[in-house]
N, C-alpha and C. Protein backbone atom coordinates (compact mmCIF):
# COMPACT_ATOMS: atom_id res chain seq x y z
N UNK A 1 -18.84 -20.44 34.18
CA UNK A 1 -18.20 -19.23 33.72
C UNK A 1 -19.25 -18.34 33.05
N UNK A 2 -19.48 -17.17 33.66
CA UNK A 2 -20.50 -16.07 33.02
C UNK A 2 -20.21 -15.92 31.52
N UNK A 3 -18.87 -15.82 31.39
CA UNK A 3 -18.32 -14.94 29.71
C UNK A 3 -19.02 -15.97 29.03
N UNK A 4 -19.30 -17.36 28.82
CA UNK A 4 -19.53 -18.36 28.34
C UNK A 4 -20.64 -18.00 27.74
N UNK A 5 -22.04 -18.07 28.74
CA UNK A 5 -23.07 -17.79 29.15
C UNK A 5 -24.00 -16.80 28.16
N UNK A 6 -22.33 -15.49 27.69
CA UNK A 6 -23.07 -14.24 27.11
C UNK A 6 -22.65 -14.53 25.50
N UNK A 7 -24.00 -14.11 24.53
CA UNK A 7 -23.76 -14.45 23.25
C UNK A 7 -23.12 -13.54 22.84
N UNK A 8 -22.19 -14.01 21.87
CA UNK A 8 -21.36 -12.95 20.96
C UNK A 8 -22.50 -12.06 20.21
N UNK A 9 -22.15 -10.75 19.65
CA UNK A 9 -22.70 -10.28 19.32
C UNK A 9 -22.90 -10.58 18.04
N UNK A 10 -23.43 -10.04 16.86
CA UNK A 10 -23.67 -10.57 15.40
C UNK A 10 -23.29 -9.67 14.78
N UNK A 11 -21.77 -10.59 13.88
CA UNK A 11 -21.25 -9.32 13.14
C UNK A 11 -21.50 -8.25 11.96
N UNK A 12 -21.20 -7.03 12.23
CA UNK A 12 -21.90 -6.06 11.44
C UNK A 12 -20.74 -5.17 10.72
N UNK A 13 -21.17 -5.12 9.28
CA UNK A 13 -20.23 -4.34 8.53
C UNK A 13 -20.27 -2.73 9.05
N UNK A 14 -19.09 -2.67 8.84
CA UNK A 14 -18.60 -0.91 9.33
C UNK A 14 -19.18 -0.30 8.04
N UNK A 15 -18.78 -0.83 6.85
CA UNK A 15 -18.54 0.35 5.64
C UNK A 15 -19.19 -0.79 4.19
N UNK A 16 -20.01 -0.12 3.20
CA UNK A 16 -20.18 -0.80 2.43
C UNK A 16 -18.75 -1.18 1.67
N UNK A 17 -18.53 -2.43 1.51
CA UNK A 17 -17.79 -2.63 0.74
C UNK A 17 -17.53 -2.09 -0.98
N UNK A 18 -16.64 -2.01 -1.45
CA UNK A 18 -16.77 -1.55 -3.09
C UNK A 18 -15.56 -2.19 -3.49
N UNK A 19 -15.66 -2.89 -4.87
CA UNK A 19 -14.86 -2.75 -5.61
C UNK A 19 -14.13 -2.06 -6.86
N UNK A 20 -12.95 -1.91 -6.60
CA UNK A 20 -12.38 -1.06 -7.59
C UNK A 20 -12.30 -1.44 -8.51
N UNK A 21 -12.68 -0.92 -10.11
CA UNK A 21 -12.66 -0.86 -11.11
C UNK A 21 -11.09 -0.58 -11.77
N UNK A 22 -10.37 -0.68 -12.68
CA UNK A 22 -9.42 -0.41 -13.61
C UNK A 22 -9.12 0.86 -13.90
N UNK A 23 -10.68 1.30 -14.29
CA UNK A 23 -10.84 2.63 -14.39
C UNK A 23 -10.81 3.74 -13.57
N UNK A 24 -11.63 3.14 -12.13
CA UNK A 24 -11.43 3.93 -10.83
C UNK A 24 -9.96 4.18 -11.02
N UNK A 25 -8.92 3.11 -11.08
CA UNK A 25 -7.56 3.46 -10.45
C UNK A 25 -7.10 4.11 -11.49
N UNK A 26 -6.80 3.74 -12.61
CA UNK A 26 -6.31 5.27 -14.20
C UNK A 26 -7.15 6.38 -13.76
N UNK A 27 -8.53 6.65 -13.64
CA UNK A 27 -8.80 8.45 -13.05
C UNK A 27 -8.34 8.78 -12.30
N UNK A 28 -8.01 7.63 -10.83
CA UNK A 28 -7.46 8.42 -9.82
C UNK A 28 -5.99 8.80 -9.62
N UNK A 29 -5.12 7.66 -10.77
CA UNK A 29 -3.81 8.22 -10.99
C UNK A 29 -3.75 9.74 -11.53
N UNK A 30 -4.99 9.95 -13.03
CA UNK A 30 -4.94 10.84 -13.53
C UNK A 30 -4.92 12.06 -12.88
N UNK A 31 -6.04 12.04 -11.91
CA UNK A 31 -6.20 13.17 -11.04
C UNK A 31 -5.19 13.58 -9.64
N UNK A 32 -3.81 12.42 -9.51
CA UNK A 32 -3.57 12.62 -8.37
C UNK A 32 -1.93 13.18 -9.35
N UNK A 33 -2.26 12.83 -10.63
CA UNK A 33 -0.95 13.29 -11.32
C UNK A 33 -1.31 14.90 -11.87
N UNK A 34 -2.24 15.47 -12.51
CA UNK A 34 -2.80 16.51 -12.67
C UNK A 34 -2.45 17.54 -11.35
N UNK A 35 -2.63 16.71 -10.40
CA UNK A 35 -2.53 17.43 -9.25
C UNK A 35 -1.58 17.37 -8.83
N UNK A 36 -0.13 17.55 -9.17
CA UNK A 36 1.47 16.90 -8.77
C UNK A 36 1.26 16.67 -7.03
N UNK A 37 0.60 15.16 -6.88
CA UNK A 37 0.23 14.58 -6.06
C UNK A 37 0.98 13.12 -5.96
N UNK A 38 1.98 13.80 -6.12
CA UNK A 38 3.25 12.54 -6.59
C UNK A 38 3.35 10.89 -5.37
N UNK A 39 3.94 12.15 -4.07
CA UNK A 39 3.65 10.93 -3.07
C UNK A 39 2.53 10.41 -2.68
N UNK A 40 0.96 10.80 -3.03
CA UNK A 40 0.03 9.82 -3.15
C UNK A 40 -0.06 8.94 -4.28
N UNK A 41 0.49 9.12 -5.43
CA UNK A 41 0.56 8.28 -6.67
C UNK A 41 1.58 7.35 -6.21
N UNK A 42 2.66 7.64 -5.63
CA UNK A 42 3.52 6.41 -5.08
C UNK A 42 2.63 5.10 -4.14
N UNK A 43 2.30 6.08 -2.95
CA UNK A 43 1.13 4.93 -2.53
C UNK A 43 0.03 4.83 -3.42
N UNK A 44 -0.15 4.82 -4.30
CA UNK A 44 -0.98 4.39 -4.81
C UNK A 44 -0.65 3.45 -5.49
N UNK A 45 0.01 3.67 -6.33
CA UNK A 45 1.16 2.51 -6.61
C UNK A 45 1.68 1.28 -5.94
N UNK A 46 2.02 1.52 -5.17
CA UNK A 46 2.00 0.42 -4.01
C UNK A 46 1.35 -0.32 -3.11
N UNK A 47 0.12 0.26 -2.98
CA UNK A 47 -0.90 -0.10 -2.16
C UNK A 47 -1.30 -1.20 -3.24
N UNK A 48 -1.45 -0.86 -4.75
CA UNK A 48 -2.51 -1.82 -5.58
C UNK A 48 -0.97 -2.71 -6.32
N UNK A 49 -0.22 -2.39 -5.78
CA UNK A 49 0.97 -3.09 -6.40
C UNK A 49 1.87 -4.44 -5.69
N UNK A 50 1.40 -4.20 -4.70
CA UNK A 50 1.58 -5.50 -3.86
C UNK A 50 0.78 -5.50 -2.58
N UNK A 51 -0.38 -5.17 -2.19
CA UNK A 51 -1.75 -5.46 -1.56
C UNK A 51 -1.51 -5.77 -0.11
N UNK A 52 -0.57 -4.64 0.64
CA UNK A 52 -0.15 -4.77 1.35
C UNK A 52 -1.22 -3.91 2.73
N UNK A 53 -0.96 -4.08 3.50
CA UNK A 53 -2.15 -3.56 4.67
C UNK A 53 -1.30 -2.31 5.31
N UNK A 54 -2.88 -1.41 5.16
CA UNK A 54 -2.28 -0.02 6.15
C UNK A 54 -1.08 0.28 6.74
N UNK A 55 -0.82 -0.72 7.85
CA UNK A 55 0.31 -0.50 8.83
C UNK A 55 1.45 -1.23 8.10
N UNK A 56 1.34 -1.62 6.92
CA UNK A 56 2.42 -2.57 6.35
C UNK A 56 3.02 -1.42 5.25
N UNK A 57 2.36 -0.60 4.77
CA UNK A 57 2.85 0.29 3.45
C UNK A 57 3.02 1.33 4.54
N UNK A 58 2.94 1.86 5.69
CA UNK A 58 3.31 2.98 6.56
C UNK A 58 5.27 2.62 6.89
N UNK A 59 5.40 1.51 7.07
CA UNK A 59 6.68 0.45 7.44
C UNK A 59 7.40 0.87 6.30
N UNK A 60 7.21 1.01 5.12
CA UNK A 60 7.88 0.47 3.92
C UNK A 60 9.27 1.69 4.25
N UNK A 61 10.56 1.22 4.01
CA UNK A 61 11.14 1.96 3.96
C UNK A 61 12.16 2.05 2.36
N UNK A 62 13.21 2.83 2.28
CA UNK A 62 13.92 3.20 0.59
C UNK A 62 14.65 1.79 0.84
N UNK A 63 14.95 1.46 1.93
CA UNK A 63 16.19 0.94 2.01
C UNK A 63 15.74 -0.61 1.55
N UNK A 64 14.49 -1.21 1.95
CA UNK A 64 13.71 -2.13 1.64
C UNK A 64 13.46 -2.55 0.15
N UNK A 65 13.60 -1.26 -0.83
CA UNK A 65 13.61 -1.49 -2.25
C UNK A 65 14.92 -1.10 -2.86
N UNK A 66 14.82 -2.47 -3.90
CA UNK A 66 16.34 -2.34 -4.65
C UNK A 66 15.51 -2.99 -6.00
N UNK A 67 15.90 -2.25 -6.91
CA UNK A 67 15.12 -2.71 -8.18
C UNK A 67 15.86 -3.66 -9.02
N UNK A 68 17.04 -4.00 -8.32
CA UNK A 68 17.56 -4.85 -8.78
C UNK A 68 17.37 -6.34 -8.34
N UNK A 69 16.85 -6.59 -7.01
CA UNK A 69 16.40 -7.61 -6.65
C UNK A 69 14.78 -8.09 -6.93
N UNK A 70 14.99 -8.53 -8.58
CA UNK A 70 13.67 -9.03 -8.27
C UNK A 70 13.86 -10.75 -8.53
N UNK A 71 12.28 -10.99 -8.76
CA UNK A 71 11.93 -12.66 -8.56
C UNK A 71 10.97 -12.52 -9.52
N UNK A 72 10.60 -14.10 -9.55
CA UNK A 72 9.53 -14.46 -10.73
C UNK A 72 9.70 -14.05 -12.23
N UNK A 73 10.94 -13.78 -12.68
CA UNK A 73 11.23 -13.88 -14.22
C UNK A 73 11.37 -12.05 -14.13
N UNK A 74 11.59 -11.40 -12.96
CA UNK A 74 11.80 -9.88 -13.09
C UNK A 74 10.65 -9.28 -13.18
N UNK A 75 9.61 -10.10 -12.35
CA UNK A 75 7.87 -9.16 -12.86
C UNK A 75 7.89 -8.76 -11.64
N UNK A 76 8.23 -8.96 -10.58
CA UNK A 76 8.22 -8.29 -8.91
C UNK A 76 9.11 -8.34 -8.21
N UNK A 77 9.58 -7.19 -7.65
CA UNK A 77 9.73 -6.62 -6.57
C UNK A 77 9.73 -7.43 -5.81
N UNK A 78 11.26 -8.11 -4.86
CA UNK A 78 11.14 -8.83 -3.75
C UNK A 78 12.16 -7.52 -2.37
N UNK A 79 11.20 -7.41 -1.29
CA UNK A 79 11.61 -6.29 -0.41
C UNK A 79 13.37 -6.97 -0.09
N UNK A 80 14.22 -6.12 -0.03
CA UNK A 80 15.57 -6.78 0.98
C UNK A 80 15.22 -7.10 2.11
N UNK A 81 14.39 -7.08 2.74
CA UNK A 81 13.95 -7.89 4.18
C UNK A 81 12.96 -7.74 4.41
N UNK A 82 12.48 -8.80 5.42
CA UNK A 82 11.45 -8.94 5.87
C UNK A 82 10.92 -7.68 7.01
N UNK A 83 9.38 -7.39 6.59
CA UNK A 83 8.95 -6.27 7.38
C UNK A 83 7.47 -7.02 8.24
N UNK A 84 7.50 -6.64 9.62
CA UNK A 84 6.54 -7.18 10.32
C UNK A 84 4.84 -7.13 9.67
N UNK A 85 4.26 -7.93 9.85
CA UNK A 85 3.26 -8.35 9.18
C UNK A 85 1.80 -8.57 9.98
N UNK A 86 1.14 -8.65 10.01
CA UNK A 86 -0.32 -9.43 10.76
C UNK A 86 -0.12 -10.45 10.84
N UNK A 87 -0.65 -11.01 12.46
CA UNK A 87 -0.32 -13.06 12.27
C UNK A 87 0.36 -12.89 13.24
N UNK A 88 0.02 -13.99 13.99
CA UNK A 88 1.10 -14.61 15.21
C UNK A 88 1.09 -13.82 16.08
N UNK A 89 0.34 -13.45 16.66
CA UNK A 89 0.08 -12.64 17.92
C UNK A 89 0.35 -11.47 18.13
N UNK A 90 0.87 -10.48 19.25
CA UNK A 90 0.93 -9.26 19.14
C UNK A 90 2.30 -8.72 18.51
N UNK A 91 2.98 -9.63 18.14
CA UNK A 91 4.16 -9.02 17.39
C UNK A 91 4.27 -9.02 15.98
N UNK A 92 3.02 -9.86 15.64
CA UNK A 92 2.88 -10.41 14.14
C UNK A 92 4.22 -10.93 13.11
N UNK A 93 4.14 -11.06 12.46
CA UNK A 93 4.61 -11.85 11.40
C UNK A 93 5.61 -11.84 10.61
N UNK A 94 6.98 -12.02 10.38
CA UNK A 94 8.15 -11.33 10.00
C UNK A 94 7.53 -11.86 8.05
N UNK A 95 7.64 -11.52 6.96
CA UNK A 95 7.43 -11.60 5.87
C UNK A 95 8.17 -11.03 5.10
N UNK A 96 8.65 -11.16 3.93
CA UNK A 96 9.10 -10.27 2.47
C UNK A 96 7.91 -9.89 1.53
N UNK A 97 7.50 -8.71 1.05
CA UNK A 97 6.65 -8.23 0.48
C UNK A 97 7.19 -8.19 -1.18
N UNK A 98 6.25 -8.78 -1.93
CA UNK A 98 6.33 -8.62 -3.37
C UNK A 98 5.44 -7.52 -3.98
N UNK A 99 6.34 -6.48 -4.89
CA UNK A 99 5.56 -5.51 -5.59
C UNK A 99 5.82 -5.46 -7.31
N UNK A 100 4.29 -5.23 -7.84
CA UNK A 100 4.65 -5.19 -9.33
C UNK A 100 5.04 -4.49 -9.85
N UNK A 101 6.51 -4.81 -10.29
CA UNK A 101 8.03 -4.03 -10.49
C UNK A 101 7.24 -2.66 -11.96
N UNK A 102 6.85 -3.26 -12.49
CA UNK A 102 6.78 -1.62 -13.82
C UNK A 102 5.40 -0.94 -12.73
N UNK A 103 4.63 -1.46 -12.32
CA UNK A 103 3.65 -1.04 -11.56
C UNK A 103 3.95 0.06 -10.84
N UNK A 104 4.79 0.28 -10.45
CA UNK A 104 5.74 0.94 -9.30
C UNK A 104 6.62 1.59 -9.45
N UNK A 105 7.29 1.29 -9.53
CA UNK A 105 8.83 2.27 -10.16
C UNK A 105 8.75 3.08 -10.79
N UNK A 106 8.41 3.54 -11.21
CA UNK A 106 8.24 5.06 -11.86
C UNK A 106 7.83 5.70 -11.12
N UNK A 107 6.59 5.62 -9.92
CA UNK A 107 5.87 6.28 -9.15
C UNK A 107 6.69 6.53 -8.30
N UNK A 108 7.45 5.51 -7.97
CA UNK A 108 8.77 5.80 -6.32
C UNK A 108 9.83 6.37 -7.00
N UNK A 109 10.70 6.23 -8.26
CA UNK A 109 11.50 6.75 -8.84
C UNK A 109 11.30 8.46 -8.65
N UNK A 110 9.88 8.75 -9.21
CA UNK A 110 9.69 10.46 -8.88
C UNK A 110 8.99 11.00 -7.44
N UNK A 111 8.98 9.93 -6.59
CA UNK A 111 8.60 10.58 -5.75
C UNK A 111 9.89 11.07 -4.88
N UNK A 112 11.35 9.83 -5.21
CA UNK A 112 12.45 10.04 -4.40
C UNK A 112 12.82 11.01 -4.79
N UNK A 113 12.68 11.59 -5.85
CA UNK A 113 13.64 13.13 -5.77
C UNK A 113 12.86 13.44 -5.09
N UNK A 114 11.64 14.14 -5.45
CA UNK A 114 11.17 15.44 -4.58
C UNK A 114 11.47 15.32 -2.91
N UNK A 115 10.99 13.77 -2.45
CA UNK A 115 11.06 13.28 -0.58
C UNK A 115 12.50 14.39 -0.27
N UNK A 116 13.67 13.77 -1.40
CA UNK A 116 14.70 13.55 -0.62
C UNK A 116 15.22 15.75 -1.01
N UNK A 117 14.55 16.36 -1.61
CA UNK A 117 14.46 17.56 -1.34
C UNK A 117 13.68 18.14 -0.12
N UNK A 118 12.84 17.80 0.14
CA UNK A 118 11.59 17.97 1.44
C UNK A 118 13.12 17.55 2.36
N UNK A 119 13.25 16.15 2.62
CA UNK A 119 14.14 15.78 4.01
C UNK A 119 14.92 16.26 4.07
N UNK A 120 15.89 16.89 2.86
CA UNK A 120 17.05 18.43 3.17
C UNK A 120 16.71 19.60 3.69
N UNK A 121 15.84 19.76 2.83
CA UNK A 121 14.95 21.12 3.54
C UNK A 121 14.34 21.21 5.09
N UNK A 122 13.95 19.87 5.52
CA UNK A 122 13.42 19.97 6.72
C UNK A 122 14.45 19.03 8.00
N UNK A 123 15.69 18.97 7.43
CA UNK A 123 16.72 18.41 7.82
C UNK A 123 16.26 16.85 8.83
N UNK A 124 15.57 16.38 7.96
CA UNK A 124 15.53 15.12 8.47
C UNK A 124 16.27 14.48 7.75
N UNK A 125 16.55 12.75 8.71
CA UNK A 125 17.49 11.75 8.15
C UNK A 125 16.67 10.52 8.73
N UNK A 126 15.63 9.62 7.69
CA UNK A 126 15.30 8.52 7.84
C UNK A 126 14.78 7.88 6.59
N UNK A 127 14.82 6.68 6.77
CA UNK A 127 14.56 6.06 5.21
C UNK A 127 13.27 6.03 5.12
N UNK A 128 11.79 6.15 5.63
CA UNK A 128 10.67 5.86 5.59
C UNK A 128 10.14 6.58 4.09
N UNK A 129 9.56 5.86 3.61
CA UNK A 129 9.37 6.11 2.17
C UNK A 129 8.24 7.44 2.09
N UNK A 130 7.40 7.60 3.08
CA UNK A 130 6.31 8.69 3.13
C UNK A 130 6.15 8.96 3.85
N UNK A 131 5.90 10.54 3.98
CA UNK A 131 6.69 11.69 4.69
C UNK A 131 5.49 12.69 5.10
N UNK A 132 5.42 13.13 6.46
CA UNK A 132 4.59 14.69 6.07
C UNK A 132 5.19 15.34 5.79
N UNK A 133 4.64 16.89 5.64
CA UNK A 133 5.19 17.78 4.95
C UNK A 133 6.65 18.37 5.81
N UNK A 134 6.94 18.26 7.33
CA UNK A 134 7.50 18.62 7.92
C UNK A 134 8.96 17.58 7.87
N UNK A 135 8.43 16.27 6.51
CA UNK A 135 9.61 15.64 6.86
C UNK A 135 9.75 14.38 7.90
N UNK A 136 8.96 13.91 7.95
CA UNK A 136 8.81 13.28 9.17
C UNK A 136 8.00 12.12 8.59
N UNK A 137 7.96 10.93 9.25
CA UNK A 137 7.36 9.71 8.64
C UNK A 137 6.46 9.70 8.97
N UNK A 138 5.65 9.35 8.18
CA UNK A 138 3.80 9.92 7.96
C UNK A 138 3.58 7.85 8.35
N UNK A 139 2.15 8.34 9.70
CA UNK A 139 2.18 6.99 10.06
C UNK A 139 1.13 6.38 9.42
N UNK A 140 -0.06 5.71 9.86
CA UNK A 140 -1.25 4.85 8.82
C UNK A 140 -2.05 5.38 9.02
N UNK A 141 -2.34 6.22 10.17
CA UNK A 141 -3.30 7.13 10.19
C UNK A 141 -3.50 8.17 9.14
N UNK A 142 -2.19 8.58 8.94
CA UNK A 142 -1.86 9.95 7.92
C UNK A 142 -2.33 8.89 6.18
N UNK A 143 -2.03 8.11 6.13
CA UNK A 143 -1.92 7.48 4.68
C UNK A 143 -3.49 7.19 4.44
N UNK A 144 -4.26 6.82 5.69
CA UNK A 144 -5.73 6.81 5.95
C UNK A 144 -6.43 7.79 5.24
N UNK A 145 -6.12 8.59 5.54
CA UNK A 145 -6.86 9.93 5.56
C UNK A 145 -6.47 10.13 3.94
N UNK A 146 -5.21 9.85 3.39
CA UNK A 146 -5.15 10.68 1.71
C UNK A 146 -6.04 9.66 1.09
N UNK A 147 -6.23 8.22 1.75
CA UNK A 147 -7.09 7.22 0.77
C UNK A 147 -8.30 7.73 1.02
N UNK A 148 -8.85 8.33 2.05
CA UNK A 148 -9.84 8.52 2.13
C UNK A 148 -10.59 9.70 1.83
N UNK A 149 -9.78 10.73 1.01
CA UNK A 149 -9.79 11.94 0.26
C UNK A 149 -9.84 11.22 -0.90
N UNK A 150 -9.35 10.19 -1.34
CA UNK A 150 -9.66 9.51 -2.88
C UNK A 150 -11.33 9.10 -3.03
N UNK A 151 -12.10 8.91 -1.97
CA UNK A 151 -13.26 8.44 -2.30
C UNK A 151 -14.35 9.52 -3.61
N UNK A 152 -13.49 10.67 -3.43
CA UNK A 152 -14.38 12.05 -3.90
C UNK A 152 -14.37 11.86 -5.29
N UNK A 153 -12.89 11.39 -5.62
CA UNK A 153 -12.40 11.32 -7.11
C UNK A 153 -12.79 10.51 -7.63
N UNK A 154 -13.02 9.00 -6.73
CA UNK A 154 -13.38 7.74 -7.39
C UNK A 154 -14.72 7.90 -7.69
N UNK A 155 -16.12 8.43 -6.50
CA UNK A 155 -17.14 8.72 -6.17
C UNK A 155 -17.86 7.04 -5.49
N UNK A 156 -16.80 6.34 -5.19
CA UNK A 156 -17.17 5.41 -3.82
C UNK A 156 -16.16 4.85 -3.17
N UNK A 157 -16.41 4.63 -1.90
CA UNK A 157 -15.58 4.65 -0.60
C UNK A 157 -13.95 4.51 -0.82
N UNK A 158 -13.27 4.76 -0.52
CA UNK A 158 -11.83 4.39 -1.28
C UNK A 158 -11.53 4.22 0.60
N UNK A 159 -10.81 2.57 0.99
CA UNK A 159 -10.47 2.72 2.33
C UNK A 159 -9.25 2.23 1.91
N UNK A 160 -8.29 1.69 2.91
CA UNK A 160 -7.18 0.41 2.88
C UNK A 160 -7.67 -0.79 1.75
N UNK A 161 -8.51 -1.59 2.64
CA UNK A 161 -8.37 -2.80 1.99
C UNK A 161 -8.81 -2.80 0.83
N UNK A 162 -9.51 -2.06 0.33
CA UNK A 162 -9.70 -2.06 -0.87
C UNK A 162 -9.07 -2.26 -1.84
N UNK A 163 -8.26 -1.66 -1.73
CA UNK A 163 -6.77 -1.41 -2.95
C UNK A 163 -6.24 -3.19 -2.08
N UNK A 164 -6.07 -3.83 -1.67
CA UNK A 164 -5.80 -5.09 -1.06
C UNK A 164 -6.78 -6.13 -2.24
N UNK A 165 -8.00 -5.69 -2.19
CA UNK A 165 -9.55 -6.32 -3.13
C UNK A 165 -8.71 -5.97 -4.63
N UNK A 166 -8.63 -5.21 -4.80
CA UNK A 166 -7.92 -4.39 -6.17
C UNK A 166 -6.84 -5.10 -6.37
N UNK A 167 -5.77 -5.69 -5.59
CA UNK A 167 -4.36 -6.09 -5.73
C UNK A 167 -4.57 -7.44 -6.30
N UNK A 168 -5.55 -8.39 -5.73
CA UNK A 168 -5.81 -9.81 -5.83
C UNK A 168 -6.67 -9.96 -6.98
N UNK A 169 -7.24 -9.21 -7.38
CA UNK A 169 -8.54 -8.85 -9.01
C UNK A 169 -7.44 -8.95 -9.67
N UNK A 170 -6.23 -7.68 -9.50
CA UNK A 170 -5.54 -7.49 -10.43
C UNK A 170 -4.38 -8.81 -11.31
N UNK A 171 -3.92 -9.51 -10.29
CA UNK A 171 -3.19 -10.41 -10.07
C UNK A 171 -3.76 -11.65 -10.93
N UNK A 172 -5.08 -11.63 -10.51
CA UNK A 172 -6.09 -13.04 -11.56
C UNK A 172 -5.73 -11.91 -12.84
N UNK A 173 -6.34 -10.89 -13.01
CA UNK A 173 -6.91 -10.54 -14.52
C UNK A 173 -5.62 -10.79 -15.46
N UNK A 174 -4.06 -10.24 -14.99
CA UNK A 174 -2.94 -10.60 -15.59
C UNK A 174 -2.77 -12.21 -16.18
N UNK A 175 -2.81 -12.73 -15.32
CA UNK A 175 -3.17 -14.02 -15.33
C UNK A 175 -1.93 -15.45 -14.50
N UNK A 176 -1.93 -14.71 -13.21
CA UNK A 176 -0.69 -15.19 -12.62
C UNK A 176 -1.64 -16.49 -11.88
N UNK A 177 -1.38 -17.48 -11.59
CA UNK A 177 -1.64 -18.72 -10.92
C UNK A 177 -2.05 -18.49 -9.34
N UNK A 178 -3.01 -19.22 -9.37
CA UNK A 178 -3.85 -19.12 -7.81
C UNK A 178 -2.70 -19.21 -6.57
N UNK A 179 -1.77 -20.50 -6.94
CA UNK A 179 -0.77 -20.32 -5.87
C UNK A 179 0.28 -19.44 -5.65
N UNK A 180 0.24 -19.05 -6.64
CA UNK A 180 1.59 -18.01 -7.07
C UNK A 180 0.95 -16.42 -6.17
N UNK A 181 -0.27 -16.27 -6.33
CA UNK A 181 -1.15 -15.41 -5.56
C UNK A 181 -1.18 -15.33 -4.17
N UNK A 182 -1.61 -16.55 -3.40
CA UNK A 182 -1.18 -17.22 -2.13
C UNK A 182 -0.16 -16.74 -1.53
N UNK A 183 0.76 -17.18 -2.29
CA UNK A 183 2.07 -17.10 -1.70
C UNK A 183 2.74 -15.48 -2.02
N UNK A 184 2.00 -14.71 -2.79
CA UNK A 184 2.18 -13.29 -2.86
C UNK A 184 1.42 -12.40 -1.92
N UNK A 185 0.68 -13.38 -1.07
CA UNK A 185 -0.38 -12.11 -0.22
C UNK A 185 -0.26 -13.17 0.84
């Protein structure tokens, strides 16, 4: 077999990696609140609030959060259902996503008024939590691009996984248990 034969190539980083600081994320709230930059403070919120991947926080829908369902003594956010995931081949992975409940809620609390003025105004009807401006569910490409307008504010790379790097830092520094972590990501 030829394919055999030919060496894999040797893997090479796309992007320097960075980690986020504490501080990175309070300036960049500061500046994305300064800037009534509400529905990026929601994902922002969420992205470092339960360390969820690109195409997984694009998914998230209203209907998925109920702040009344939480777990772990009321410190997180357990989704009402499971949302497809990475893993297991091309259909990936059915999962429930945990988010850190004060972490969050406030940020989605004010972003739902304004959304649900935008989706009157632009007479849409869907639960997807983030929206373009036209009203319409903003996909991972679109959520790409506002993280990647954060790099300016932070002054290094701001991608996806990062805030993923950020979620699991955050999670030790509180001081929640290695397995308890595991089983949250």
């Amino acid at each position: 077999n030829l394919l055999q034969k030919i060496e894999k190539p040797v893997k090479e980083n796309v992007r320097e990696k960075t980690v986020l600081q504490k501080e990175d994320i309070d300036s960049l709230m500061a500046y994305l609140e300064e800037n009534n930059m509400v529905q990026e403070q929601c994902l922002l919120a969420l992205a470092i609030s339960c360390g969820a991947r690109i195409s997984e926080l694009a998914r998230f829908t209203t209907d998925l959060i109920d702040e009344d369902n939480t777990v772990f003594d009321g410190l997180f956010l357990e989704t009402t259902k499971e949302i497809v995931t990475k893993g297991r081949g091309v259909n990936g992975k059915m999962l429930k996503k945990y988010i850190l409940k004060d972490m969050f809620l406030p940020y989605y609390k004010k972003w739902l008024e304004i959304r649900k003025v935008i989706m009157e105004d632009m007479k849409q009807d869907h639960d997807f939590i983030f929206i373009t401006k036209d009203g319409s569910p903003a996909n991972s490409d679109r959520l790409r691009d506002w993280m990647g307008n954060w790099s300016d504010i932070v002054g290094q790379p701001c991608y996806p996984h990062n805030f993923r790097h950020y979620n699991i830092s955050m999670y030790k520094r509180i001081g929640l248990e290695d397995d308890l972590i595991v089983y949250l990501t």
